[in-house]
PDB file of N, CA and C in Angstrom:
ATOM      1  N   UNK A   1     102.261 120.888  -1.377  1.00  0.00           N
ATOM      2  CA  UNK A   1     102.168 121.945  -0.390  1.00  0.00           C
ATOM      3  C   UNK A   1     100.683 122.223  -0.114  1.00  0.00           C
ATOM      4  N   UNK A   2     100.467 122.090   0.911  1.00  0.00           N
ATOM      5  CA  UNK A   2      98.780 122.649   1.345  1.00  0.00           C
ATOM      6  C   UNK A   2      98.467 124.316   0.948  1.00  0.00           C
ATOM      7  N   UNK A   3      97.181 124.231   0.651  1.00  0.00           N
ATOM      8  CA  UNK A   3      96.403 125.223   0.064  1.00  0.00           C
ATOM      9  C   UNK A   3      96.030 125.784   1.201  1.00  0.00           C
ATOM     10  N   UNK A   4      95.286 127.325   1.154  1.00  0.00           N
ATOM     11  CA  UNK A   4      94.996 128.221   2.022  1.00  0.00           C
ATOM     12  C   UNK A   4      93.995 127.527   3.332  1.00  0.00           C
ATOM     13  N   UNK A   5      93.462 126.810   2.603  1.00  0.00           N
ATOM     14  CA  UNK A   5      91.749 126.231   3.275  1.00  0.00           C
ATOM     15  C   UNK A   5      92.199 125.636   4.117  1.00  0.00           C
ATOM     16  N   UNK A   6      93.441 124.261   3.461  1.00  0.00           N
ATOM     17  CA  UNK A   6      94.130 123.266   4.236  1.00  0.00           C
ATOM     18  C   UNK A   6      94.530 123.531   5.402  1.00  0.00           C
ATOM     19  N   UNK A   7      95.557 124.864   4.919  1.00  0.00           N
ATOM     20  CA  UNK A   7      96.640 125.104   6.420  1.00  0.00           C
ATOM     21  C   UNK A   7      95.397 125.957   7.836  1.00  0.00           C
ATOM     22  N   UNK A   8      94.673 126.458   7.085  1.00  0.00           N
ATOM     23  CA  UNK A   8      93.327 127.002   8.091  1.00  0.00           C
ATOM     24  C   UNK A   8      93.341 125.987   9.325  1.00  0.00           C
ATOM     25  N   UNK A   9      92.742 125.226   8.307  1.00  0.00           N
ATOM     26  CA  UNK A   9      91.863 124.110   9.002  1.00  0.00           C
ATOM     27  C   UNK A   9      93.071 123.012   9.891  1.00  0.00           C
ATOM     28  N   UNK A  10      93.960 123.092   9.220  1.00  0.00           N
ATOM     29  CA  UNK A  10      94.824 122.202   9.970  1.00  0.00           C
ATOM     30  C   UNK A  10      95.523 122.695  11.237  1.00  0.00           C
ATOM     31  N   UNK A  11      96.013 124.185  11.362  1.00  0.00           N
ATOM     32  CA  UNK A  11      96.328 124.985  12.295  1.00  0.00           C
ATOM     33  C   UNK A  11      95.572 125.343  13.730  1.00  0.00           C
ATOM     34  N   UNK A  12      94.168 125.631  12.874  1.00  0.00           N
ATOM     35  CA  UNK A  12      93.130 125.345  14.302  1.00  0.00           C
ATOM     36  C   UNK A  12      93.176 124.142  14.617  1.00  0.00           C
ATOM     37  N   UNK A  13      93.075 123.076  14.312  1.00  0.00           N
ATOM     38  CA  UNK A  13      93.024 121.556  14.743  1.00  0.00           C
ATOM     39  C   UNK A  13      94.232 121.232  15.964  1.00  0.00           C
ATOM     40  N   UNK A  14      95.525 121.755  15.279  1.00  0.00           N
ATOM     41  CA  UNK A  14      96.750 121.534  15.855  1.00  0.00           C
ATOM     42  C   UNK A  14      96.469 122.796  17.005  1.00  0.00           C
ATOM     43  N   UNK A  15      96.118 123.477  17.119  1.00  0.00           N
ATOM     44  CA  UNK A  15      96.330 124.628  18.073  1.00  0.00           C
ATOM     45  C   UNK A  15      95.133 123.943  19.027  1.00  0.00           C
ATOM     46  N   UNK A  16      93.977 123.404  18.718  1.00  0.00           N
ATOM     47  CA  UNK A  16      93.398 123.469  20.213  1.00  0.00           C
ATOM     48  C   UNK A  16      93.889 121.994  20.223  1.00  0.00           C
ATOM     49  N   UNK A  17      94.553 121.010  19.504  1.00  0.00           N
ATOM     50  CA  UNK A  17      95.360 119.992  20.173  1.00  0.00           C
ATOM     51  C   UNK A  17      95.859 119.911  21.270  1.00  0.00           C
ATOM     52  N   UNK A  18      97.277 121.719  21.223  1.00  0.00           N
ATOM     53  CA  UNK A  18      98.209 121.852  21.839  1.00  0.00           C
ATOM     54  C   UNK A  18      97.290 122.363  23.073  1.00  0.00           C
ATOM     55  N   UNK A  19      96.553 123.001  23.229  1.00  0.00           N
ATOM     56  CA  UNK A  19      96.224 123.092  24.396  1.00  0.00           C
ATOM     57  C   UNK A  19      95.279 121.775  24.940  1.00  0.00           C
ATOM     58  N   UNK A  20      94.310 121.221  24.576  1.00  0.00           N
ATOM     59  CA  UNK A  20      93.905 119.642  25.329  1.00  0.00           C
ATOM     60  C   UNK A  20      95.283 118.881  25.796  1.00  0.00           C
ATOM     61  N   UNK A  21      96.029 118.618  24.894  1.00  0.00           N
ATOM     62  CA  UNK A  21      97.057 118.056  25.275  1.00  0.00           C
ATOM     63  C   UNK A  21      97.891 118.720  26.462  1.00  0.00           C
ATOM     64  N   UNK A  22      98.319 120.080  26.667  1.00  0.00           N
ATOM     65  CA  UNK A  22      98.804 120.753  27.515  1.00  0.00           C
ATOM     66  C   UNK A  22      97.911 120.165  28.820  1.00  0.00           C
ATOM     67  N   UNK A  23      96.975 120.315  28.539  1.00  0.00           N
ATOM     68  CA  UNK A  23      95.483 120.194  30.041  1.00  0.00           C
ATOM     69  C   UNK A  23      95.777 118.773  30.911  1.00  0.00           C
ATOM     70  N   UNK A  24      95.852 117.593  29.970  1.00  0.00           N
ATOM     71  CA  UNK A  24      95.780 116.422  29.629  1.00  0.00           C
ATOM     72  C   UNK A  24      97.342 116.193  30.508  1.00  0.00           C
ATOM     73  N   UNK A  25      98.346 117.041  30.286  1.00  0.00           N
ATOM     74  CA  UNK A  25      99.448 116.559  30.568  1.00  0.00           C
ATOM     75  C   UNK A  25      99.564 117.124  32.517  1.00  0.00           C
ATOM     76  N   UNK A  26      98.971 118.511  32.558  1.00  0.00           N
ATOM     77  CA  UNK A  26      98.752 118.487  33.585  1.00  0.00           C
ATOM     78  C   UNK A  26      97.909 117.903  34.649  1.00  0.00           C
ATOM     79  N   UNK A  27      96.988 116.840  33.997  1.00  0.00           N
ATOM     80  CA  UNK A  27      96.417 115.861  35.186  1.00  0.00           C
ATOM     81  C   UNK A  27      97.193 114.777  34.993  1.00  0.00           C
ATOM     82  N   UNK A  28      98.220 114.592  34.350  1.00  0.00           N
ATOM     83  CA  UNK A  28      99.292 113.538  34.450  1.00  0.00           C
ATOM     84  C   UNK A  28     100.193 113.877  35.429  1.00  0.00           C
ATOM     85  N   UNK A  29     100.294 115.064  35.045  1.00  0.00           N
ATOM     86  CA  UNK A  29     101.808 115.337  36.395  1.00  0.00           C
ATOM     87  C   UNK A  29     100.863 115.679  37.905  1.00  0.00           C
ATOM     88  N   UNK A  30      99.642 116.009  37.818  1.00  0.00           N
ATOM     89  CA  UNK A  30      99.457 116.184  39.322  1.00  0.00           C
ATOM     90  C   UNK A  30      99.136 114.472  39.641  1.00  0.00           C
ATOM     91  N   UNK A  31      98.623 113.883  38.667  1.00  0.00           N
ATOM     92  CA  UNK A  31      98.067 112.638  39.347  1.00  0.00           C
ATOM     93  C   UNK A  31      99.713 111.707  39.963  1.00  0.00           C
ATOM     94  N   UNK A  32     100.287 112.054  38.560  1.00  0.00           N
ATOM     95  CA  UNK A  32     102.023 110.567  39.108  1.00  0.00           C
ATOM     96  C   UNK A  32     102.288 111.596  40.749  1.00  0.00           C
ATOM     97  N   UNK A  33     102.654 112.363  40.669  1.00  0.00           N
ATOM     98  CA  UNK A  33     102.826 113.725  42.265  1.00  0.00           C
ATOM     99  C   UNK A  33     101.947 113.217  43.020  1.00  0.00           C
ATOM    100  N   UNK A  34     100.700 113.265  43.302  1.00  0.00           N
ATOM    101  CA  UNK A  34      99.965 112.560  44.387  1.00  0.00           C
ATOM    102  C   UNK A  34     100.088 111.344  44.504  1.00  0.00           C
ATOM    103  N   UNK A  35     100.318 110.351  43.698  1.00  0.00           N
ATOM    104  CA  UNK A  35     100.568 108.803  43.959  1.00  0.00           C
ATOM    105  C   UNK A  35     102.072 108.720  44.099  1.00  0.00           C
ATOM    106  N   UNK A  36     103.066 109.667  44.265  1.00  0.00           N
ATOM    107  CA  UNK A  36     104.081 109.365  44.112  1.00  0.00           C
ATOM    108  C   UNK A  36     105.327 108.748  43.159  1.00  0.00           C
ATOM    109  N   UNK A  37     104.519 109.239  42.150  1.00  0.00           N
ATOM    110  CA  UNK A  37     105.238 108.676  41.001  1.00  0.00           C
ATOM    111  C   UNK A  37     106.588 109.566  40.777  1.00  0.00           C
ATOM    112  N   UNK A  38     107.661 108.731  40.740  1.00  0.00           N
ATOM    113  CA  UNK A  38     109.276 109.571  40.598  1.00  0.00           C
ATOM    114  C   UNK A  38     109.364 110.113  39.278  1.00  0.00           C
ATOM    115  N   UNK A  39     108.288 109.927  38.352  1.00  0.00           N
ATOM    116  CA  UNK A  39     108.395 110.371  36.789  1.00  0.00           C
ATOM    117  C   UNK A  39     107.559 111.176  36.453  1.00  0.00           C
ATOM    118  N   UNK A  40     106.872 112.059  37.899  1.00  0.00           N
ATOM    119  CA  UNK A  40     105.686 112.925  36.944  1.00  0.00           C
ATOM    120  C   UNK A  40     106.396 113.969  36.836  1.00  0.00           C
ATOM    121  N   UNK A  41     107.289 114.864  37.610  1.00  0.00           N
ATOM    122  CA  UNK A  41     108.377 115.646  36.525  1.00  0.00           C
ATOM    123  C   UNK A  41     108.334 115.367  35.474  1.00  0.00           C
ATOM    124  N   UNK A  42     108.395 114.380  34.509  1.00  0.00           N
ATOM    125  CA  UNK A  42     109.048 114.311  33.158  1.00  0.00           C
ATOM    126  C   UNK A  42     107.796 114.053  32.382  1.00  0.00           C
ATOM    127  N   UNK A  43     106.709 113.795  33.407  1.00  0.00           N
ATOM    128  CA  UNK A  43     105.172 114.123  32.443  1.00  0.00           C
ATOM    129  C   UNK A  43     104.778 115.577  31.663  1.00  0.00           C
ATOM    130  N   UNK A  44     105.085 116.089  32.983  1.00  0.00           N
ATOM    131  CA  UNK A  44     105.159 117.683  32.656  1.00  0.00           C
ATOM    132  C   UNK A  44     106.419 118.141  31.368  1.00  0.00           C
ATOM    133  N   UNK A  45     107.344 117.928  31.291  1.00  0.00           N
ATOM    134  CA  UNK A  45     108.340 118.384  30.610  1.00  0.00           C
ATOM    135  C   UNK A  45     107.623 117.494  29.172  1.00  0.00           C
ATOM    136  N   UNK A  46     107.969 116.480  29.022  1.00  0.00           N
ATOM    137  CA  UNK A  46     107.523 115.632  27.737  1.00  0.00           C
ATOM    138  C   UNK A  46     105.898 116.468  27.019  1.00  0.00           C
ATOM    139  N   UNK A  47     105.296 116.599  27.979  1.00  0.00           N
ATOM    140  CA  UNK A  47     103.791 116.506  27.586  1.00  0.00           C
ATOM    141  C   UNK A  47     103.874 118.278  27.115  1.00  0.00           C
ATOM    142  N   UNK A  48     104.397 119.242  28.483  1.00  0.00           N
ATOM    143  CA  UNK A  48     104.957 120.322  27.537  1.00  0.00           C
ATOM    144  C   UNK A  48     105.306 120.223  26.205  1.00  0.00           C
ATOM    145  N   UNK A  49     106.607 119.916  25.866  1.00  0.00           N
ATOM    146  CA  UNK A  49     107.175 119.454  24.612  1.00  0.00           C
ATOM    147  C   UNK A  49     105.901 118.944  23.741  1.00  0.00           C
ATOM    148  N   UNK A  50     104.935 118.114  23.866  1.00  0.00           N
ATOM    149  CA  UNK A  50     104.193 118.040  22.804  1.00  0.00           C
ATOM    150  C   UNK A  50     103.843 118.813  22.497  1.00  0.00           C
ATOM    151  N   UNK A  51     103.004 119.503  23.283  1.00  0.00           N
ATOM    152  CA  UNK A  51     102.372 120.792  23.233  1.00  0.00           C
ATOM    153  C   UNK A  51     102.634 121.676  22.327  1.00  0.00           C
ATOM    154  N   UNK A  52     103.574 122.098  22.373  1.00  0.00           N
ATOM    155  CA  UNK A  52     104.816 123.080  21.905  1.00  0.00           C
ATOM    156  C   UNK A  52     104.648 122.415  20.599  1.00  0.00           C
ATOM    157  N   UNK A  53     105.264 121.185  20.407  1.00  0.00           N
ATOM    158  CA  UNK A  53     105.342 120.766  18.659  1.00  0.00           C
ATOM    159  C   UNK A  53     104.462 120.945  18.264  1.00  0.00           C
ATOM    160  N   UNK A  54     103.351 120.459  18.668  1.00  0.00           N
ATOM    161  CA  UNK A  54     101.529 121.119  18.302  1.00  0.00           C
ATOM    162  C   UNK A  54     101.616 122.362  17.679  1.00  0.00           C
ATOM    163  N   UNK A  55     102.002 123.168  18.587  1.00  0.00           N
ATOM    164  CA  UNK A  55     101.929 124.534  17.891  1.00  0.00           C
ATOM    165  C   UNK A  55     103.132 125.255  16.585  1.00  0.00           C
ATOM    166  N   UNK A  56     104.653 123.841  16.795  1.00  0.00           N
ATOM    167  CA  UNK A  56     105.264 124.396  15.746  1.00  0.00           C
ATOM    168  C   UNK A  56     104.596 123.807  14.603  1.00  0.00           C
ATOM    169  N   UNK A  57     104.220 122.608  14.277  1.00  0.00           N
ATOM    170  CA  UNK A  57     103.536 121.767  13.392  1.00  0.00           C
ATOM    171  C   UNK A  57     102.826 123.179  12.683  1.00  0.00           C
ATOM    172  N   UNK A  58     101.652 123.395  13.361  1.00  0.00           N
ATOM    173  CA  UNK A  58     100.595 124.375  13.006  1.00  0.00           C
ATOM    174  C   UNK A  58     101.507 125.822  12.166  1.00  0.00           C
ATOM    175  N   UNK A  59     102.400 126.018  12.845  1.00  0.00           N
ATOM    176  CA  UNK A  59     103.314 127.057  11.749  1.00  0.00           C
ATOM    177  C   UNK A  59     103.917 126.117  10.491  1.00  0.00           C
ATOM    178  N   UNK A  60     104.159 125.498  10.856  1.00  0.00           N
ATOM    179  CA  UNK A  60     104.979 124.889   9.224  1.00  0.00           C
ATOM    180  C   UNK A  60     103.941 124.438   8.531  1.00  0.00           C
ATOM    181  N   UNK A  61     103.123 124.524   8.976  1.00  0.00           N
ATOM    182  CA  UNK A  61     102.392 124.336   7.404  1.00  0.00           C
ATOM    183  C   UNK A  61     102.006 124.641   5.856  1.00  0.00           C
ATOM    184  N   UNK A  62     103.309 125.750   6.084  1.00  0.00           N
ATOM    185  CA  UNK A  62     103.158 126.047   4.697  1.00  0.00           C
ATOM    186  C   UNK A  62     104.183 124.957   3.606  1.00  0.00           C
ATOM    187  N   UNK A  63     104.635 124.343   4.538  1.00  0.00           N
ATOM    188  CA  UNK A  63     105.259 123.525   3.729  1.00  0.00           C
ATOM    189  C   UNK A  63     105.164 121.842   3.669  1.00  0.00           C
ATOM    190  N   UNK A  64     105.527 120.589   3.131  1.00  0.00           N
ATOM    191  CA  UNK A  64     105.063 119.375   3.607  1.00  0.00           C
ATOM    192  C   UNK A  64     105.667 119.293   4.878  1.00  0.00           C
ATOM    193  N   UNK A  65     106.607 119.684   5.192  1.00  0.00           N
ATOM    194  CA  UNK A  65     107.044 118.949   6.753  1.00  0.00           C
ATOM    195  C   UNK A  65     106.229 119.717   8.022  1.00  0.00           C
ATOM    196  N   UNK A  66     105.538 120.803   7.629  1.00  0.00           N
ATOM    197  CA  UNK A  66     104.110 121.039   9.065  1.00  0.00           C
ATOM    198  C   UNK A  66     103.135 119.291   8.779  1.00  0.00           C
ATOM    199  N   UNK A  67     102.667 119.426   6.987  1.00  0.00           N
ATOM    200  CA  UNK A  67     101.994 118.333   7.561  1.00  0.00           C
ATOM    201  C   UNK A  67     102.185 116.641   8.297  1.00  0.00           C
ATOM    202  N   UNK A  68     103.784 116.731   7.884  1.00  0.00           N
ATOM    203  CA  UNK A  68     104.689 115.191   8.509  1.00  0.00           C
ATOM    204  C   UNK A  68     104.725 115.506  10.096  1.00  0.00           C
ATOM    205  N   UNK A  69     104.589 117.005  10.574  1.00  0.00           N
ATOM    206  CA  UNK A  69     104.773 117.390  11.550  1.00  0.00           C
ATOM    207  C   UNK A  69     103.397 116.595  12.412  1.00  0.00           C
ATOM    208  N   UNK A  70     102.242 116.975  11.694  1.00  0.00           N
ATOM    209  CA  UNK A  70     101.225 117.122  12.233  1.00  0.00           C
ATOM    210  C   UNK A  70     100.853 115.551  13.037  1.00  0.00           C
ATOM    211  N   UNK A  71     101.285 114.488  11.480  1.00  0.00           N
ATOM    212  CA  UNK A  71     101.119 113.367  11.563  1.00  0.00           C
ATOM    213  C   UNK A  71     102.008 112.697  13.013  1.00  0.00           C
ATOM    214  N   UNK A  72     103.167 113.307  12.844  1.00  0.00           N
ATOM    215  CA  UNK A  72     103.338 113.196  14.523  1.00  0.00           C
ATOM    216  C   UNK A  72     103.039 113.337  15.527  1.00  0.00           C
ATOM    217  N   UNK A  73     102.627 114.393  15.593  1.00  0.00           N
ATOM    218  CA  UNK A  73     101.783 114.710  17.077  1.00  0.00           C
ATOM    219  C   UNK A  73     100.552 113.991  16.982  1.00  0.00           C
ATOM    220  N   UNK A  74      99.790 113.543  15.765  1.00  0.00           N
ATOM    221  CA  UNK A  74      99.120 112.567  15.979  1.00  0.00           C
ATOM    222  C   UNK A  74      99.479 111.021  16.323  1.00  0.00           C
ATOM    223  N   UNK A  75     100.153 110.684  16.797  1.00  0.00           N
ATOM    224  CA  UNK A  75     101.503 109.289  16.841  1.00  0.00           C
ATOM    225  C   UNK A  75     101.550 109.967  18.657  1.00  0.00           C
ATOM    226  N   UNK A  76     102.052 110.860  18.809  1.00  0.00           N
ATOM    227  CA  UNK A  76     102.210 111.347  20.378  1.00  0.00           C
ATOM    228  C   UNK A  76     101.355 111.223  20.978  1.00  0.00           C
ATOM    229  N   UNK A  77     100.330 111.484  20.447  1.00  0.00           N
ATOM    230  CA  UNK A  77      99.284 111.637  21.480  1.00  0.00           C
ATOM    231  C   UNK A  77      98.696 110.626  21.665  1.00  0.00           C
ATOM    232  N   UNK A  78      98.854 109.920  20.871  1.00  0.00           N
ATOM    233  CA  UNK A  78      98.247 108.244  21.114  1.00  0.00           C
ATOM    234  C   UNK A  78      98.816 107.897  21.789  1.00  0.00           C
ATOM    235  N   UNK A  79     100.306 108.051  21.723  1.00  0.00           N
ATOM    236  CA  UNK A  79     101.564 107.449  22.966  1.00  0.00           C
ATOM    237  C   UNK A  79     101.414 107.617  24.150  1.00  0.00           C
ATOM    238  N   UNK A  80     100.792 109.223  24.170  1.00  0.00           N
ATOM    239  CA  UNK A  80     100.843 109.374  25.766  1.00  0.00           C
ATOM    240  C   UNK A  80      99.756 108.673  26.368  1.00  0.00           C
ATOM    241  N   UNK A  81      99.133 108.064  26.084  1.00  0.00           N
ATOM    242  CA  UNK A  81      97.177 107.256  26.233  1.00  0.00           C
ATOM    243  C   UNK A  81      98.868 106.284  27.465  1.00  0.00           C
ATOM    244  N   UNK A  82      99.745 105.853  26.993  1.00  0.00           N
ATOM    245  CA  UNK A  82     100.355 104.696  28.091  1.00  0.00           C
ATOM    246  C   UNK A  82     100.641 105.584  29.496  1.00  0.00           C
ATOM    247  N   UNK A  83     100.584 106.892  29.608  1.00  0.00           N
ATOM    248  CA  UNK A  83     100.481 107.225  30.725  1.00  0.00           C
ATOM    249  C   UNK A  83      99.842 107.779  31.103  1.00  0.00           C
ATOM    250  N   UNK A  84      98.290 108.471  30.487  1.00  0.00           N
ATOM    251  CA  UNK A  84      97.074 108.863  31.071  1.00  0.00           C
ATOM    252  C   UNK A  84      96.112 107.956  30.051  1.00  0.00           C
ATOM    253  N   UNK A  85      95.332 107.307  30.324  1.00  0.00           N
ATOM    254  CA  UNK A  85      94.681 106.370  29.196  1.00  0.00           C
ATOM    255  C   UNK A  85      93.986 106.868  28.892  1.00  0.00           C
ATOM    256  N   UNK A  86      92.981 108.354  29.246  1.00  0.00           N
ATOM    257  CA  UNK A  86      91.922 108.839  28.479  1.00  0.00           C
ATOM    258  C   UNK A  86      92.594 109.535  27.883  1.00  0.00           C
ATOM    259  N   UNK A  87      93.871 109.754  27.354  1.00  0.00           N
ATOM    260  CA  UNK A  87      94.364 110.577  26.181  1.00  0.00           C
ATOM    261  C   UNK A  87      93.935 109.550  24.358  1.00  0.00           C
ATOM    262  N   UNK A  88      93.325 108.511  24.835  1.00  0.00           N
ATOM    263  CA  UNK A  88      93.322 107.612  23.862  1.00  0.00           C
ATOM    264  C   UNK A  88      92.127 108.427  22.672  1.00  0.00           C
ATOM    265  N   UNK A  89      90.833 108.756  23.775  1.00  0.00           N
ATOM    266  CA  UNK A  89      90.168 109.416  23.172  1.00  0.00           C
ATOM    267  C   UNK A  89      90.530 110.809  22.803  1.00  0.00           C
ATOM    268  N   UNK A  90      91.262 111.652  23.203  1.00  0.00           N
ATOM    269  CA  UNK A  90      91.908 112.790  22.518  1.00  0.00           C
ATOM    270  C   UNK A  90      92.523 112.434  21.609  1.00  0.00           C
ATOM    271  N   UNK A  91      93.026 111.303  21.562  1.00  0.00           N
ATOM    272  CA  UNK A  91      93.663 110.997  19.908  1.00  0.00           C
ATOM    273  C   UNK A  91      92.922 110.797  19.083  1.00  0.00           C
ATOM    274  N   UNK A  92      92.318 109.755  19.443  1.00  0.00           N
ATOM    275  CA  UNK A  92      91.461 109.478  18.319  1.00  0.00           C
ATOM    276  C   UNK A  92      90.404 110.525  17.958  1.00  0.00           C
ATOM    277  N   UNK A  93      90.150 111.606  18.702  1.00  0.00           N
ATOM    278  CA  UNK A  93      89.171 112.600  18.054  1.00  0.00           C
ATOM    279  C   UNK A  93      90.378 113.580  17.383  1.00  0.00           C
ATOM    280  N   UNK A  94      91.372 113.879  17.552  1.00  0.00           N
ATOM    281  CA  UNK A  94      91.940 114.952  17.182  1.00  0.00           C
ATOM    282  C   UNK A  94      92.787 114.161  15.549  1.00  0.00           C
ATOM    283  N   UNK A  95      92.975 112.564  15.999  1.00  0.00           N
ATOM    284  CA  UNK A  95      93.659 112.312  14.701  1.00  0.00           C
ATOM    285  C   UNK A  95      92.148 112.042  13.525  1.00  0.00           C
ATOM    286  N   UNK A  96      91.299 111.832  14.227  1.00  0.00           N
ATOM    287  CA  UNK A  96      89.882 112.332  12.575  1.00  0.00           C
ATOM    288  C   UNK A  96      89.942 113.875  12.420  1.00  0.00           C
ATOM    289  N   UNK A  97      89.978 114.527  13.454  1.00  0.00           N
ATOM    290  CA  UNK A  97      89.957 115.937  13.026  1.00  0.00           C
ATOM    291  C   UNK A  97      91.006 116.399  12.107  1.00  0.00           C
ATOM    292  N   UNK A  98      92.402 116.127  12.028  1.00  0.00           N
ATOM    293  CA  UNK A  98      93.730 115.952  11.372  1.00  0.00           C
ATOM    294  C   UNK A  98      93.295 115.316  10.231  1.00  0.00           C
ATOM    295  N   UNK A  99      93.223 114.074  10.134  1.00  0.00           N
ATOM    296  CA  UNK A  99      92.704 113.523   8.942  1.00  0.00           C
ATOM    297  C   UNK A  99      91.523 114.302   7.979  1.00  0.00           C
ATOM    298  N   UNK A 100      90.305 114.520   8.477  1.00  0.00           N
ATOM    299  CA  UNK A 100      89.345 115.480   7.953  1.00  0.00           C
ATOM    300  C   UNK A 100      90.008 116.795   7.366  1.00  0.00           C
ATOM    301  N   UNK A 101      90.436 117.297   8.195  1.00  0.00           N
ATOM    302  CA  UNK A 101      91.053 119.084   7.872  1.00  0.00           C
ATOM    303  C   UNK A 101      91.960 118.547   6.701  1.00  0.00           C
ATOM    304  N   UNK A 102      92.840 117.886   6.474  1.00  0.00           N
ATOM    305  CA  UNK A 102      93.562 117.506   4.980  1.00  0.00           C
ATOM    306  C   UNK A 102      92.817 117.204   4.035  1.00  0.00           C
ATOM    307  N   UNK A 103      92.160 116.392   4.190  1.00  0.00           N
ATOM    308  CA  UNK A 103      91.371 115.563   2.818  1.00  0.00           C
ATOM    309  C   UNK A 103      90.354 116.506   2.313  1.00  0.00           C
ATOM    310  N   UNK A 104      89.301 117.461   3.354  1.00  0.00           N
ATOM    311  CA  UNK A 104      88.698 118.286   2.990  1.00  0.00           C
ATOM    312  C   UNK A 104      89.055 119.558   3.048  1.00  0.00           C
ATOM    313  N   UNK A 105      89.943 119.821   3.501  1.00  0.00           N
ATOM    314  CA  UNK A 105      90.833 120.872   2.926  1.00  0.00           C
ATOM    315  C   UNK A 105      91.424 121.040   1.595  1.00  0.00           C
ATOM    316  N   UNK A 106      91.595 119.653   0.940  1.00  0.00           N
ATOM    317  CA  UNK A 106      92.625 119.960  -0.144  1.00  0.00           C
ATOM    318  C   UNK A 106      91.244 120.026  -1.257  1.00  0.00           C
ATOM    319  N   UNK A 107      90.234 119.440  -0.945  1.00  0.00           N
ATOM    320  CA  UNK A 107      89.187 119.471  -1.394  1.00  0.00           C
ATOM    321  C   UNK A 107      88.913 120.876  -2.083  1.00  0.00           C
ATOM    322  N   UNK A 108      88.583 121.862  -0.688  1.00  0.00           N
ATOM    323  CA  UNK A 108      88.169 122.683  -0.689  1.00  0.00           C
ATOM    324  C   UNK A 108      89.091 123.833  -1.531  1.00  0.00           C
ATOM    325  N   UNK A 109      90.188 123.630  -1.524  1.00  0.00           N
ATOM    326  CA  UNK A 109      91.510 124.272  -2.046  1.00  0.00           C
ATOM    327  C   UNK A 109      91.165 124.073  -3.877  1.00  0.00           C
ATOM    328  N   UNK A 110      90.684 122.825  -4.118  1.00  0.00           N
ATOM    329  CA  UNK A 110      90.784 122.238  -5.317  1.00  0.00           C
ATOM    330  C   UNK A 110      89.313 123.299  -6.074  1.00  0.00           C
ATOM    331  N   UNK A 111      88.556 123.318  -5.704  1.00  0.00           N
ATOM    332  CA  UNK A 111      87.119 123.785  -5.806  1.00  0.00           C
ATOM    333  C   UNK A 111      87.458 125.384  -6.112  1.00  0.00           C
ATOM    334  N   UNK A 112      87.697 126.054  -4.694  1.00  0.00           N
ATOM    335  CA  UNK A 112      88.237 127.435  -5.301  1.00  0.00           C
ATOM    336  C   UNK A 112      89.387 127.454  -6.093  1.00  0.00           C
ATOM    337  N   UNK A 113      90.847 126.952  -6.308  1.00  0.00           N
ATOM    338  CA  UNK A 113      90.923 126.736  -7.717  1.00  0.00           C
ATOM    339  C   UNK A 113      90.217 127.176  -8.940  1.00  0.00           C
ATOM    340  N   UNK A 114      89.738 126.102  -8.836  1.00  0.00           N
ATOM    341  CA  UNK A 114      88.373 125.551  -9.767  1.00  0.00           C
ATOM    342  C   UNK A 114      87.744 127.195 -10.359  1.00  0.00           C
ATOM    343  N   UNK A 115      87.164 127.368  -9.449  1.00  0.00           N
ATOM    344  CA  UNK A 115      85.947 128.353  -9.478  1.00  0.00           C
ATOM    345  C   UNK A 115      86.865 130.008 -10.070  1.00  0.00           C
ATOM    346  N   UNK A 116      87.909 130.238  -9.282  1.00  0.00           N
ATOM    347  CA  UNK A 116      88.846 131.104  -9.665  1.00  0.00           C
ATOM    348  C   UNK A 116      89.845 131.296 -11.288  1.00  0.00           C
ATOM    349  N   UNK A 117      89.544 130.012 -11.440  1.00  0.00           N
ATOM    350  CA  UNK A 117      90.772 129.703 -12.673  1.00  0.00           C
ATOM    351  C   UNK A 117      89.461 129.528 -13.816  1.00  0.00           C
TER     352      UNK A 117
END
């Protein structure tokens, strides 16, 4: 189960996820809409929906399945790179930020521990 520091750090990460990603999804649905794409409706709805998990992820973290959560929306957001391709770089900065906030989170968790006990 993640420590105080962990879920901090992992919650902000996932929360301004959910909104880049929210942003991200709306130049998907205006762009498929101006080119005529019959599927940017479902850019909007899907990319919503990430969004949203973003932010449930960030609540469950008090338990392991926020962080299995998290690891998903890091998996999504790479996915969506096949229908806006600069989401590639929102992944990849947000899945080091994800990665970082755990490892030095649990770190940091371990230390105060430490210092407390």
């Amino acid at each position: 189960m993640p420590g105080k520091l962990t879920r901090r750090l992992g919650a902000t990460t996932l929360t301004a996820q959910a909104l880049v990603v929210f942003l991200g999804t709306l130049v998907a649905w205006r762009l498929g809409a101006t080119s005529g794409d019959p599927g940017s409706t479902a850019y909007l709805w899907v990319g919503g929906a990430l969004a949203l998990l973003c932010l449930v992820a960030a609540g469950a973290l008090r338990g392991r399945a926020g962080v299995a959560l998290g690891w998903l929306c890091q998996l999504l957001t790479l996915a969506s790179a096949l229908v806006l391709p600069a989401m590639v770089v929102v992944a990849v900065i947000f899945g080091l930020l994800w990665w970082l906030c755990l490892s030095q989170g649990r770190r940091m968790d371990a230390l105060t521990a430490e210092r407390e006990g």
